[in-house]
C-alpha atoms as a PDB file:
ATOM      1  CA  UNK A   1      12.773  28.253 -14.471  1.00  0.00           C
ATOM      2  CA  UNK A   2      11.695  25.722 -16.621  1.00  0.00           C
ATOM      3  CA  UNK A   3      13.547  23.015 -15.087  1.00  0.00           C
ATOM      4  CA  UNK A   4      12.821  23.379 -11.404  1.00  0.00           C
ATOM      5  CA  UNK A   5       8.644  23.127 -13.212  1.00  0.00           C
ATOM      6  CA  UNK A   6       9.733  20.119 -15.038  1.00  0.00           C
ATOM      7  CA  UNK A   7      11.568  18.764 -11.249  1.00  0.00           C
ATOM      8  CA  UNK A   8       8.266  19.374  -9.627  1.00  0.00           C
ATOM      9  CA  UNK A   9       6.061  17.914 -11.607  1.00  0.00           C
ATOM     10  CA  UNK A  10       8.072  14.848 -11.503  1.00  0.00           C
ATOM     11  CA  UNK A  11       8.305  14.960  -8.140  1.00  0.00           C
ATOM     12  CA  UNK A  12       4.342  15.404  -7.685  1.00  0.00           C
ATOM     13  CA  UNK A  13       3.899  12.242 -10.351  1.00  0.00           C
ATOM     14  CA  UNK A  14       6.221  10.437  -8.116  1.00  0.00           C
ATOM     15  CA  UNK A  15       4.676  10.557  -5.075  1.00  0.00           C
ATOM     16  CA  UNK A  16       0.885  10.653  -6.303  1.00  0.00           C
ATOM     17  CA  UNK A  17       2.448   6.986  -8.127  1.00  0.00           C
ATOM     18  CA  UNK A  18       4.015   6.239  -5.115  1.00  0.00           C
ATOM     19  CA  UNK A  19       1.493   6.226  -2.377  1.00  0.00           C
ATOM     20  CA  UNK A  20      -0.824   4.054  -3.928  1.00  0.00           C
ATOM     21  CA  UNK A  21       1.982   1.593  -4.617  1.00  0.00           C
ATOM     22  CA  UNK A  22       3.028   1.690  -1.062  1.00  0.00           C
ATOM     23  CA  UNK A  23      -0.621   1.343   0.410  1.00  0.00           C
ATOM     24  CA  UNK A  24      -0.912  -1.476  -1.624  1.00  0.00           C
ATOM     25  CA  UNK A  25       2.343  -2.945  -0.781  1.00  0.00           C
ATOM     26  CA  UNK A  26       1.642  -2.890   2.903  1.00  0.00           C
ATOM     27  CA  UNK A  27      -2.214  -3.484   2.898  1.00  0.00           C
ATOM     28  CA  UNK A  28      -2.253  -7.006   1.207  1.00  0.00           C
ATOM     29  CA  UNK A  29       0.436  -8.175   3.596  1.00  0.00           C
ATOM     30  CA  UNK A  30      -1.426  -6.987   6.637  1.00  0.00           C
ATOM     31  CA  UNK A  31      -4.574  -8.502   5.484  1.00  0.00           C
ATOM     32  CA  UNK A  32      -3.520 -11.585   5.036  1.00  0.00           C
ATOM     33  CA  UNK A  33      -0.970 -12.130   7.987  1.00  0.00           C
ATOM     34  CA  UNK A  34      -4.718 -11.074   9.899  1.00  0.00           C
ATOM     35  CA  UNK A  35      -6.796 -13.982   8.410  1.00  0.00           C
ATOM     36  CA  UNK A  36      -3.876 -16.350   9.154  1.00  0.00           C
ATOM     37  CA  UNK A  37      -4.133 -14.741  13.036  1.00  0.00           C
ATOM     38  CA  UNK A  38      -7.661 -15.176  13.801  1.00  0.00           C
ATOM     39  CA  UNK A  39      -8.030 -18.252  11.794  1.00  0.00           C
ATOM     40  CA  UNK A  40      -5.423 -19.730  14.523  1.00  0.00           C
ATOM     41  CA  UNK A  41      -6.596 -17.915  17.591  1.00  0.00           C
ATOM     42  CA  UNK A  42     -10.274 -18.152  16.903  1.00  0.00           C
ATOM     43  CA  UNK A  43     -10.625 -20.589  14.614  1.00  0.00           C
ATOM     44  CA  UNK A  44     -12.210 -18.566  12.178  1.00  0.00           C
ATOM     45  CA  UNK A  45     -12.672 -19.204   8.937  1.00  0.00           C
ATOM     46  CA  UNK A  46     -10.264 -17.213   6.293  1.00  0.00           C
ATOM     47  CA  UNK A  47     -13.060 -16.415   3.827  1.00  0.00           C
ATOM     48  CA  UNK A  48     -15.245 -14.357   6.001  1.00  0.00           C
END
């Protein structure tokens, strides 16, 4: 019993670590590959 508490609560800790990471991982990415895309299509620029 006391193991499958201790494999869920590493298993919670994992993910609640883990989706932040990922968000982050993909967000920063996206943002900037954005900038780049309207600062070539519409000549905007990358700091607004």
């Amino acid at each position: 019993m006391e193991f499958i508490v201790k494999f869920l609560l590493i298993i919670f800790i994992a993910v609640v670590g883990g989706l932040p990471c990922l968000y982050m991982a993909i967000s920063m990415p996206a943002v900037l590959i954005w900038k780049v895309y309207r600062k070539v299509k519409y000549h905007i620029s990358i700091w607004d």
